[in-house]
Protein backbone atom coordinates (compact mmCIF):
# COMPACT_ATOMS: atom_id res chain seq x y z
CA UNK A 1 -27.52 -4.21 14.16
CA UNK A 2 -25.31 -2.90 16.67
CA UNK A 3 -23.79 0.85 16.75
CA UNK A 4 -20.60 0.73 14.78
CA UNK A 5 -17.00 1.57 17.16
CA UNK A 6 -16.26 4.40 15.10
CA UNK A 7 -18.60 7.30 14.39
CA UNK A 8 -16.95 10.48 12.49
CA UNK A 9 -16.59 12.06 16.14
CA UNK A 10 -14.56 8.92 17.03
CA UNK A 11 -11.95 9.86 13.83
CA UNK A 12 -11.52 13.15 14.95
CA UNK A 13 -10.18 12.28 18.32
CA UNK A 14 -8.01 9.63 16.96
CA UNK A 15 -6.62 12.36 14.12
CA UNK A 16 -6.16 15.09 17.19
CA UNK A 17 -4.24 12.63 19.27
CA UNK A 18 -1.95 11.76 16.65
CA UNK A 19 -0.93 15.11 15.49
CA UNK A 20 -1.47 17.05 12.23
CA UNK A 21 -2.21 13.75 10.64
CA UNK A 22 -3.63 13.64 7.00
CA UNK A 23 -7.23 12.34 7.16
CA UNK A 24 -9.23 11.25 3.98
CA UNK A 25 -13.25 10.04 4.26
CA UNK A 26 -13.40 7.40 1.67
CA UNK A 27 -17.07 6.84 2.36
CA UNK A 28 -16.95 3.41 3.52
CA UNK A 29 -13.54 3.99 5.80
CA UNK A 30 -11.27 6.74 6.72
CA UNK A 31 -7.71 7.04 5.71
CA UNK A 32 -4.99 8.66 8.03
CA UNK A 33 -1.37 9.30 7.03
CA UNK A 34 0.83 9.87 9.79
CA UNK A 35 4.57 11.40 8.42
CA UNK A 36 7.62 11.47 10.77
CA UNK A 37 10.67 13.50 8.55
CA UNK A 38 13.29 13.12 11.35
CA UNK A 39 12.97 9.28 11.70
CA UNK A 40 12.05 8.73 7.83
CA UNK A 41 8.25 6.94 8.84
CA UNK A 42 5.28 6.89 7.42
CA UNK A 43 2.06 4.98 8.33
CA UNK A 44 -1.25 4.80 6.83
CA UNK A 45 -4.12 3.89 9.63
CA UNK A 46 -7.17 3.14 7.49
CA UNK A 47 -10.48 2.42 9.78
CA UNK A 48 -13.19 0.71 8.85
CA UNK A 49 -16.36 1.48 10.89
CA UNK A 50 -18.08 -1.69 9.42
CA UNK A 51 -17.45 -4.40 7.43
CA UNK A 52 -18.42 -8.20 6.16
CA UNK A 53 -15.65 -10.25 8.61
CA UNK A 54 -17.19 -13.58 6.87
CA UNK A 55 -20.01 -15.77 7.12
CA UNK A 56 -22.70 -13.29 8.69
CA UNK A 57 -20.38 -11.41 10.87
CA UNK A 58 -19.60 -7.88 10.71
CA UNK A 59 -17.23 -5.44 12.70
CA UNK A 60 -14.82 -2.84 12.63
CA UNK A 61 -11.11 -3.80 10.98
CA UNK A 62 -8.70 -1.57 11.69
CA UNK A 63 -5.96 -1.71 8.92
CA UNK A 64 -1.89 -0.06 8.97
CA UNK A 65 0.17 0.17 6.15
CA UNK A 66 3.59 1.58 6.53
CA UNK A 67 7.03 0.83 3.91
CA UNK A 68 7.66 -2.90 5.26
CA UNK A 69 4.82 -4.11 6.88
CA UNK A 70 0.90 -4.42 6.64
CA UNK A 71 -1.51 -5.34 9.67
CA UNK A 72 -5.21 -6.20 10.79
CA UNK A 73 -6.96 -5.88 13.29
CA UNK A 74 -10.58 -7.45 12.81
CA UNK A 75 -13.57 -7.36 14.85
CA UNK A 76 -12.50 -3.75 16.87
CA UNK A 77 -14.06 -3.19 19.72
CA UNK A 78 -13.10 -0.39 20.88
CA UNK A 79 -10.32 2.13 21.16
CA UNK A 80 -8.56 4.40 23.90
CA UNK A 81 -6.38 7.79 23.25
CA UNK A 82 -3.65 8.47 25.38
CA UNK A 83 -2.71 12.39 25.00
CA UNK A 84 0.09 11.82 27.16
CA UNK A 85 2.13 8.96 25.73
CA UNK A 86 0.49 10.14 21.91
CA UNK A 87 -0.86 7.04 20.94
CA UNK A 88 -4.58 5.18 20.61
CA UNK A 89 -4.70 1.74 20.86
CA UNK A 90 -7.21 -0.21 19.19
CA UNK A 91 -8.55 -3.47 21.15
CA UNK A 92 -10.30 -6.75 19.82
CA UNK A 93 -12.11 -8.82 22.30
CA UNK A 94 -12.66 -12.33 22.09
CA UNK A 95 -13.15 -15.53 24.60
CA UNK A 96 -10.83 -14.74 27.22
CA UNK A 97 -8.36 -12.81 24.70
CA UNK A 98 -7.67 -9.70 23.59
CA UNK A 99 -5.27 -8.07 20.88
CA UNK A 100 -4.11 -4.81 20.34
CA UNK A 101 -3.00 -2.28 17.61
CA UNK A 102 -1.04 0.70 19.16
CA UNK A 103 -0.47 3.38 16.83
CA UNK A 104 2.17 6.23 17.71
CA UNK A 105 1.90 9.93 17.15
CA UNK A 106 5.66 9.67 15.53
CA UNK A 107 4.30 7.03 12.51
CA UNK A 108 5.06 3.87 14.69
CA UNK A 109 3.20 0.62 15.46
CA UNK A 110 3.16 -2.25 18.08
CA UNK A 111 0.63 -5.24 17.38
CA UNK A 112 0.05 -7.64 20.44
CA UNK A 113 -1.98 -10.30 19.82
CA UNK A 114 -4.14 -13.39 21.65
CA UNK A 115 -2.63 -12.00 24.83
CA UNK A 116 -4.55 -13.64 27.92
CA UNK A 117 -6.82 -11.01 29.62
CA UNK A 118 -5.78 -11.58 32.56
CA UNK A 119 -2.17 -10.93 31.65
CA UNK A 120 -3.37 -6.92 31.79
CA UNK A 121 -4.32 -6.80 35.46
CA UNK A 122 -1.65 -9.58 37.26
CA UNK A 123 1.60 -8.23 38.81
CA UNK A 124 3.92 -7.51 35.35
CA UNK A 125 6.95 -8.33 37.69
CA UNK A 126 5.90 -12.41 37.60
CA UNK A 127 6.70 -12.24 33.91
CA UNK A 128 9.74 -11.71 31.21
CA UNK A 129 10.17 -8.24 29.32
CA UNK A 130 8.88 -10.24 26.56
CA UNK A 131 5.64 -10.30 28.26
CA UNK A 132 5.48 -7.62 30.12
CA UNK A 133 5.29 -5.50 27.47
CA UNK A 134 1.96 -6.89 25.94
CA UNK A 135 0.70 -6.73 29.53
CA UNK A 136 1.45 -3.23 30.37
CA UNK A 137 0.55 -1.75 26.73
CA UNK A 138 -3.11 -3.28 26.53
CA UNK A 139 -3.11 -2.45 30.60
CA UNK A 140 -4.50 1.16 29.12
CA UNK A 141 -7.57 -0.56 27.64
CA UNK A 142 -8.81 -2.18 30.91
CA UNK A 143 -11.47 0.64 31.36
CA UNK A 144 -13.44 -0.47 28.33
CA UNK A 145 -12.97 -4.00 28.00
CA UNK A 146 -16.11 -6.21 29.24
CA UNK A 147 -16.22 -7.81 32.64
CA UNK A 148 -14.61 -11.07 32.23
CA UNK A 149 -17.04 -13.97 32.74
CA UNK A 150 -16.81 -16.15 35.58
């Protein structure tokens, strides 16, 4: 059995990166409620380090609830924290594709999904707005995807 994605550390540099974010250990997955007054948000971000994903598979699901929406991300494989822009995006792998979860310091989210991998590293000019902007938010994750195969 492989090391889950998210160990305890893990959660508390995803809580520090999003602010004074209210985190509760629910034994099997952690809860984190993100709370922006001034634009009237809130977001729950509930992370599951492992769970059954079906028929003998198992993996991290990364789960946001907010007032009008509710979104998935199964089989995480890993995550990356951006201080800077106050965000962590959570990344899913799979044959050639990945998807992405971006969660935002001010209670926000962005899902991009069954983007092309190579979409992350091509020139983002080539492309519409449309696209663009799945390319150059999972761009931040290239350092921990896997090598693509030939």
């Amino acid at each position: 059995m492989s090391k889950p994605v998210f160990a305890r550390e893990d959660i508390d540099k995803i809580v520090a990166c999003l602010g004074d974010g209210q985190i509760t250990d629910l034994h099997d997955h952690y809860r984190i409620k993100l709370v922006n007054e001034e634009a009237k948000r809130q977001l729950s971000l509930e992370i599951y380090p492992r769970v059954s994903l079906g028929e003998k598979a198992e993996g991290a699901l990364v789960v946001v609830y907010t007032h009008n929406c509710h979104l998935q991300l199964h089989n995480c494989t890993g995550y990356v924290i951006s201080e800077e822009l106050g965000e962590v995006t959570f990344i899913a792998e799979t044959a050639g594709k990945i998807s992405g979860l971006v969660i935002e310091r001010e209670a926000a989210c962005s899902l991009y999904t069954d983007v092309n991998r190579s979409l992350i590293s091509d020139d983002f000019t080539k492309f519409g707005v449309e696209v663009m902007l799945s390319g150059v938010a999972l761009s931040l994750a290239e350092g921990i995807l896997k090598e693509p195969e030939e």
